[in-house]
Protein backbone atom coordinates (compact mmCIF):
# COMPACT_ATOMS: atom_id res chain seq x y z
CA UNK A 1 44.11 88.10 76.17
CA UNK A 2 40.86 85.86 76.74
CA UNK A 3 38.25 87.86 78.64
CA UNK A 4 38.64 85.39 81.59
CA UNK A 5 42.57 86.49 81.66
CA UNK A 6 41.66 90.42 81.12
CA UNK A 7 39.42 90.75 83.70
CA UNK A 8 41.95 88.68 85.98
CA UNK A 9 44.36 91.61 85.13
CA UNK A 10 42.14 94.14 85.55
CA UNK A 11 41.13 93.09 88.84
CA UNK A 12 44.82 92.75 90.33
CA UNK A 13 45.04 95.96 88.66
CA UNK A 14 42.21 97.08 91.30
CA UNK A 15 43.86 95.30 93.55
CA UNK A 16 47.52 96.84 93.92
CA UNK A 17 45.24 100.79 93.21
CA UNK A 18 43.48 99.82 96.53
CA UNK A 19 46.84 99.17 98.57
CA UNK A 20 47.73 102.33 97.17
CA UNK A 21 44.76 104.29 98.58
CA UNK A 22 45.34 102.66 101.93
CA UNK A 23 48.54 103.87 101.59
CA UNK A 24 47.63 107.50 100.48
CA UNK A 25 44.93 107.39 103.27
CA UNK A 26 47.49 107.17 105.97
CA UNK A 27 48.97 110.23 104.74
CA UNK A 28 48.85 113.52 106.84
CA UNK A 29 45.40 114.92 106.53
CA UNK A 30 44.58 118.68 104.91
CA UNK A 31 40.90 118.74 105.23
CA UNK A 32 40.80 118.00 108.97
CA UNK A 33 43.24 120.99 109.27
CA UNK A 34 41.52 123.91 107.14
CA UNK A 35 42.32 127.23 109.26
CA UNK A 36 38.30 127.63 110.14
CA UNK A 37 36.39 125.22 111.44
CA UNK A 38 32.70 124.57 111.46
CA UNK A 39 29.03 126.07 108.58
CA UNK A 40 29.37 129.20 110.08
CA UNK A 41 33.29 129.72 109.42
CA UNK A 42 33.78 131.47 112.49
CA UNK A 43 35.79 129.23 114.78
CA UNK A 44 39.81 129.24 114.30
CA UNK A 45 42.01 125.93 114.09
CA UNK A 46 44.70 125.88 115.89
CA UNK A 47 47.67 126.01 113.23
CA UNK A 48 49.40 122.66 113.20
CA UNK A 49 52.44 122.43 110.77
CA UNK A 50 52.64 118.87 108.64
CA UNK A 51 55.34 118.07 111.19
CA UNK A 52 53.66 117.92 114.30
CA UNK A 53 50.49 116.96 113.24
CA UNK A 54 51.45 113.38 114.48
CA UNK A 55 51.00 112.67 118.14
CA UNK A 56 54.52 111.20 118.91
CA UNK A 57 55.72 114.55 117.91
CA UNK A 58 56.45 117.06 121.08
CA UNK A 59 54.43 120.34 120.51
CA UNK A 60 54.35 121.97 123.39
CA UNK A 61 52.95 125.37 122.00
CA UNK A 62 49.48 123.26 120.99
CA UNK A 63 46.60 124.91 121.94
CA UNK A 64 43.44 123.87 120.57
CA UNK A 65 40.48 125.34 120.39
CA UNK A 66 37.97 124.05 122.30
CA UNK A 67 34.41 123.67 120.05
CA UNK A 68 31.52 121.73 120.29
CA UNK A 69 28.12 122.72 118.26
CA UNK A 70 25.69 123.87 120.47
CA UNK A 71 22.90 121.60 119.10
CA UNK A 72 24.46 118.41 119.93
CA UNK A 73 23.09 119.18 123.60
CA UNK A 74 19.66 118.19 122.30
CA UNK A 75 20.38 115.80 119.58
CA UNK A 76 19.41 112.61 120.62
CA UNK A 77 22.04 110.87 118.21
CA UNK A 78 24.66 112.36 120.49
CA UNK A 79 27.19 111.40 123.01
CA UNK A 80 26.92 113.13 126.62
CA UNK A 81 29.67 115.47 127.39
CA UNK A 82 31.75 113.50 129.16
CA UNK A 83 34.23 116.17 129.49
CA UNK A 84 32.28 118.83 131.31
CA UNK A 85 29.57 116.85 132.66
CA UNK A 86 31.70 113.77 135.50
CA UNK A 87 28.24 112.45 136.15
CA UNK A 88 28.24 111.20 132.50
CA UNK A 89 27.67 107.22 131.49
CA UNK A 90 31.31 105.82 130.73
CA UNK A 91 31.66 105.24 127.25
CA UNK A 92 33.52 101.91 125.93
CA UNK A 93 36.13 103.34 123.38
CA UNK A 94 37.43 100.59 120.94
CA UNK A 95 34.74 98.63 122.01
CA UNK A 96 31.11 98.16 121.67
CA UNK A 97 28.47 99.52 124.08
CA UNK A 98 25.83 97.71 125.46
CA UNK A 99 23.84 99.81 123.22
CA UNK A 100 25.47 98.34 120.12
CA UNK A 101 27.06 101.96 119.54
CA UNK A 102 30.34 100.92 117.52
CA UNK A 103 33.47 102.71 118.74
CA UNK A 104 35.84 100.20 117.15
CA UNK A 105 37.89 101.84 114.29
CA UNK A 106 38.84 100.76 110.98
CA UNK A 107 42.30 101.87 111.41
CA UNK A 108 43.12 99.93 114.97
CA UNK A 109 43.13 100.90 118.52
CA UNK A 110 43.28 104.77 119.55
CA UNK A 111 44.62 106.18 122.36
CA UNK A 112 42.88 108.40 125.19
CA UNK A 113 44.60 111.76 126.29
CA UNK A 114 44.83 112.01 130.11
CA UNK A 115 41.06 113.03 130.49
CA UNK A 116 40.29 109.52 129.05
CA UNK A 117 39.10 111.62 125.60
CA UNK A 118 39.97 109.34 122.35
CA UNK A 119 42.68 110.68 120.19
CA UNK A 120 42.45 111.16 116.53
CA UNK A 121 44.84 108.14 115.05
CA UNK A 122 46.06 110.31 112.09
CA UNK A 123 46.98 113.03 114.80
CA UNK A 124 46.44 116.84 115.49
CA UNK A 125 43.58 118.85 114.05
CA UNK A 126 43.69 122.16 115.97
CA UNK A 127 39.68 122.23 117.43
CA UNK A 128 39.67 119.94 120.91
CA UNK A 129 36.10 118.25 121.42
CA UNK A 130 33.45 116.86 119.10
CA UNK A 131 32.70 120.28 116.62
CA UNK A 132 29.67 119.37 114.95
CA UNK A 133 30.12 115.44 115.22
CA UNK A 134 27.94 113.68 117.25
CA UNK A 135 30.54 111.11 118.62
CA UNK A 136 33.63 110.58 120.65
CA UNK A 137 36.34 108.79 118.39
CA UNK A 138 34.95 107.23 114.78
CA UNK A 139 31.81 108.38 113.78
CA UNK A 140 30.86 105.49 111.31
CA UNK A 141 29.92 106.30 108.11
CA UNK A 142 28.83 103.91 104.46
CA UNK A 143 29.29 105.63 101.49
CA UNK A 144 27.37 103.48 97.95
CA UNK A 145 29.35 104.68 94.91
CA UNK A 146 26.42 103.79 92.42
CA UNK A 147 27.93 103.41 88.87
CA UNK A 148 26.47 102.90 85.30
CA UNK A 149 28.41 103.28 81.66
CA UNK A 150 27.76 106.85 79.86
CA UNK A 151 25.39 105.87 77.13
CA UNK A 152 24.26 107.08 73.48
CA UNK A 153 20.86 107.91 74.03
CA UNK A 154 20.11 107.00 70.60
CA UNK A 155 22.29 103.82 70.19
CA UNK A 156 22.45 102.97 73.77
CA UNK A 157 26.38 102.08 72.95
CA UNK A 158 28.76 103.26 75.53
CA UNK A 159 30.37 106.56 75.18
CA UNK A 160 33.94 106.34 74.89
CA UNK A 161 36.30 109.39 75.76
CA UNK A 162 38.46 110.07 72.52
CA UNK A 163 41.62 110.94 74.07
CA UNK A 164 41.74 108.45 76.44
CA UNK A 165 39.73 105.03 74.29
CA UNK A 166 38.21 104.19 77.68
CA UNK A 167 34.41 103.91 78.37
CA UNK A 168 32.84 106.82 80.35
CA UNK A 169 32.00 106.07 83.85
CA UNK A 170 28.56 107.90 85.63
CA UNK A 171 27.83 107.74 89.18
CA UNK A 172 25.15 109.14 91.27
CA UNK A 173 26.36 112.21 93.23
CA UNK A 174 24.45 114.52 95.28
CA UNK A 175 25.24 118.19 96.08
CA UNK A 176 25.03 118.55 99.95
CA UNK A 177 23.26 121.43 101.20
CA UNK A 178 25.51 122.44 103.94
CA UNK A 179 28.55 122.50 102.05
CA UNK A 180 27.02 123.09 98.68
CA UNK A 181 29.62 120.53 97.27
CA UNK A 182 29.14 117.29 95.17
CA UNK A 183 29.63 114.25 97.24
CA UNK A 184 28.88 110.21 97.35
CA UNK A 185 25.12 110.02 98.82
CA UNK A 186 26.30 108.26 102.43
CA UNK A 187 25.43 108.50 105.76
CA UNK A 188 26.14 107.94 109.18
CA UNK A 189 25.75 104.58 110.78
CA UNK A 190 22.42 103.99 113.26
CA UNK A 191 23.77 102.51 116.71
CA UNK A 192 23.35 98.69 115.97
CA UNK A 193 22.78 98.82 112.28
CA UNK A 194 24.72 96.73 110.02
CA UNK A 195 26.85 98.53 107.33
CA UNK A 196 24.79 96.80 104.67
CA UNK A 197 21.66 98.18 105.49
CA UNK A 198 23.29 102.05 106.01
CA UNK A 199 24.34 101.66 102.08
CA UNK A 200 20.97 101.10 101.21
CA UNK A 201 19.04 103.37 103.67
CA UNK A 202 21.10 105.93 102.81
CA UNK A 203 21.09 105.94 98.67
CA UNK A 204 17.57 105.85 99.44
CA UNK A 205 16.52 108.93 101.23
CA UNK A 206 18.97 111.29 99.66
CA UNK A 207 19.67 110.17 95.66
CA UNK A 208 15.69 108.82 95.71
CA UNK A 209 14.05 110.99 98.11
CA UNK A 210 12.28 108.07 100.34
CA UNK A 211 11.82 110.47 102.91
CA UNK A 212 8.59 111.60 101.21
CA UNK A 213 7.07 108.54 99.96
CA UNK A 214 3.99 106.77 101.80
CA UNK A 215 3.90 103.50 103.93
CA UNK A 216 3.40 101.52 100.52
CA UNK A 217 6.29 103.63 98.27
CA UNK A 218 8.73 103.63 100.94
CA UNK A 219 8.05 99.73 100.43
CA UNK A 220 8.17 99.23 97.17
CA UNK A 221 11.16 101.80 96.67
CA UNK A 222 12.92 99.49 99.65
CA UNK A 223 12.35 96.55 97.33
CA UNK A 224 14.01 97.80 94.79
CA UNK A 225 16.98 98.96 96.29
CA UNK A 226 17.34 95.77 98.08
CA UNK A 227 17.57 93.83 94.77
CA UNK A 228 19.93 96.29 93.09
CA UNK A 229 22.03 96.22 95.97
CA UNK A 230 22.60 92.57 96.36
CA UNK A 231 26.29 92.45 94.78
CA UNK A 232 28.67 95.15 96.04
CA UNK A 233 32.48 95.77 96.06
CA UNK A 234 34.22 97.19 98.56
CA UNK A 235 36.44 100.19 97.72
CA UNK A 236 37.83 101.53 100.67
CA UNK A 237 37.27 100.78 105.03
CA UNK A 238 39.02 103.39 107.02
CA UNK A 239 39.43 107.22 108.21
CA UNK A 240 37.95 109.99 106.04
CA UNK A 241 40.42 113.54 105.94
CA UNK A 242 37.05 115.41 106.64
CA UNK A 243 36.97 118.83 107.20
CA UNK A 244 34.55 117.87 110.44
CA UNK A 245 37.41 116.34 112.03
CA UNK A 246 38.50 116.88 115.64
CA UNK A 247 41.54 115.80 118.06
CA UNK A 248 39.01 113.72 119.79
CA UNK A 249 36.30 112.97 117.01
CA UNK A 250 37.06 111.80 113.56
CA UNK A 251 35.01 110.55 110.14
CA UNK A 252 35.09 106.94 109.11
CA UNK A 253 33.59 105.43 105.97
CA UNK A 254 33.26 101.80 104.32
CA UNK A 255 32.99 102.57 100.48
CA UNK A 256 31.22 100.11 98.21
CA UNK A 257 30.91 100.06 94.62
CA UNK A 258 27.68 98.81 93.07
CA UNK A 259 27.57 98.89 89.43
CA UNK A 260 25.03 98.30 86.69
CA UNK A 261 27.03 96.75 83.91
CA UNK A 262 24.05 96.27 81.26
CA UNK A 263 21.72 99.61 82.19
CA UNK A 264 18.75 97.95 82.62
CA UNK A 265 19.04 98.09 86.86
CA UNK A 266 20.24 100.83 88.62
CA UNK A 267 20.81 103.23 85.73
CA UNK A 268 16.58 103.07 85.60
CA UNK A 269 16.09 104.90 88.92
CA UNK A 270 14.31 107.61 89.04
CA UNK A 271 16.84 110.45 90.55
CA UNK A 272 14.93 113.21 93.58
CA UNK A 273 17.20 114.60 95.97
CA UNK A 274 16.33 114.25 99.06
CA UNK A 275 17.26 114.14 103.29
CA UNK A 276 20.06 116.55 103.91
CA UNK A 277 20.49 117.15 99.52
CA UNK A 278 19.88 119.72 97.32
CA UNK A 279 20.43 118.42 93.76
CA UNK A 280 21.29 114.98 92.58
CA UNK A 281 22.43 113.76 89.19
CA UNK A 282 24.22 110.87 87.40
CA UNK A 283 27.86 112.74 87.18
CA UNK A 284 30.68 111.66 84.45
CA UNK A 285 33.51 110.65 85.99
CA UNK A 286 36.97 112.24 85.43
CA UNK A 287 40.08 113.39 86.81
CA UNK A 288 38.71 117.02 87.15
CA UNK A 289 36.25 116.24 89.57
CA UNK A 290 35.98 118.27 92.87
CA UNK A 291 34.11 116.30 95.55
CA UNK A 292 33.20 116.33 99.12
CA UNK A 293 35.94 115.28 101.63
CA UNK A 294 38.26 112.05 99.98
CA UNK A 295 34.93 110.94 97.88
CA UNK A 296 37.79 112.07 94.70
CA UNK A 297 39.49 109.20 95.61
CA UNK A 298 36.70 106.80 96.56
CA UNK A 299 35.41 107.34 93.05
CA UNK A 300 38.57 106.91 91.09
CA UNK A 301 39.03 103.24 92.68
CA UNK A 302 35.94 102.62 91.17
CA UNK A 303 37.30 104.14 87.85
CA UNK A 304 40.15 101.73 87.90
CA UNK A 305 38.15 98.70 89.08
CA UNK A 306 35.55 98.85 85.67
CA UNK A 307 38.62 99.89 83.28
CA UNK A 308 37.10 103.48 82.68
CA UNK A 309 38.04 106.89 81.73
CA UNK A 310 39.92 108.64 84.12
């Protein structure tokens, strides 16, 4: 095949992989259900069997437990407890508020339970309220999957895995420090910031540790992400099976792979972990990796988009 004609393939290669994650995203979640919920371990999920996690499904035994993190009563990020507190603010779920607060989800319109509380779409979790997540419904999320080839560091050449002929595959992965697992280096969404700018705020202060630069390196540092960042692809737009999950509270990410073919962009920055991360590193990419949440599968569309090793 030409190259014009292989990378045709490849990319409706990419193309039919994606449909499939969309497909294996609507899939009962596991994560959301784990039997204890929460850093400290100590608050039980209600046990919800595969066949009644969905909502349609009469359960009339289902009683959640009722959780909420005590911090989010201070945390400015967070929503008001509309369910104990009547004199709350109404909030506009699957809409916008006139704060620019996004509560429009990536998998359609919700549905509220009878105290007007939004419903998780993919269905019972066992923990009623928010847990440890500072919104009602989708709590918006961008995740940059930041990808460079494996390289000789004496030839430069790629390094290709033996059993499988493909090119090795490295992306920047930080280990979290309240989970102490690997993950993508995302974050949440600010109310009225564009998706865009999350990516890049967010690779920022936890893969390069921006959080502890001056005025002038924040700038320059900001510069340079902005010009690396100009050409992304997106991976994945939807609901995350996170183990922060709630009945009425729920993760969602937009995944975006930006990828330095030649090594001479990206693959140059300087790695610090910093913001909520403990470690940070450019990770090979295989089939055996263990990641945060569904980053396993965020990372293996970007495996099959560049042809790599899997």
């Amino acid at each position: 095949l030409s190259p014009g004609r292989s990378h045709t393939r490849m990319y409706k290669a990419f193309v039919r992989g994606l449909s499939d994650l969309q497909a294996m995203a609507a899939q009962v979640h596991t994560k959301a259900r784990t039997p204890v919920y929460g850093k400290g371990k100590t608050v039980n999920r209600f046990p919800v069997p595969d066949d009644k996690v969905p909502w349609s499904v009469a359960f009339p035994e289902y009683k959640p437990t009722y959780f909420e993190d005590a911090k989010l009563k201070k945390a400015s990020y967070a929503d008001p407890d509309i369910l104990n507190n009547k004199a709350a603010p109404a909030l506009k779920f699957n809409g916008t508020d006139a704060g620019e607060l996004n509560r429009v989800s990536h998998e359609g319109r919700y549905s509220l339970d009878p105290d007007g509380l939004p419903l998780n779409p993919r269905g019972r979790t066992g923990i009623r309220g928010r847990g440890c997540l500072g919104r009602w419904g989708p709590n918006h999320a961008a995740d940059p999957i930041v990808t460079r080839w494996k390289r000789d560091p004496k030839t430069g050449a790629k390094v290709v895995d033996p059993a499988s002929g493909r090119p090795v595959l490295q992306f920047v992965s930080i280990l979290r420090g309240d989970v102490k697992e690997w993950a993508i280096p995302g974050g949440m969404v600010d109310c009225g910031e564009e998706v865009s700018a999350t990516l890049k705020r967010e690779f920022g202060e936890e893969a390069l540790d921006s959080t502890m630069a001056d005025a002038a390196g924040k700038a320059a540092l900001a510069a340079k992400v902005e010009a690396a960042f100009n050409h992304g692809v997106d991976l994945y737009k939807g609901y995350v099976d996170d183990p922060r999950n709630t009945d009425n509270a729920w993760m969602e990410t937009v995944a975006v792979n930006f990828h330095d073919e030649d090594g001479d962009g990206l693959a140059m920055f300087q790695l610090h972990a910093g913001d909520d991360a403990i470690g940070v590193c450019w990770k090979d990419i295989s089939r055996d990796l263990k990641l945060y949440a569904s980053h396993h599968q965020f990372v293996e569309k970007a495996v099959q988009l560049r042809g790599a090793h899997w």
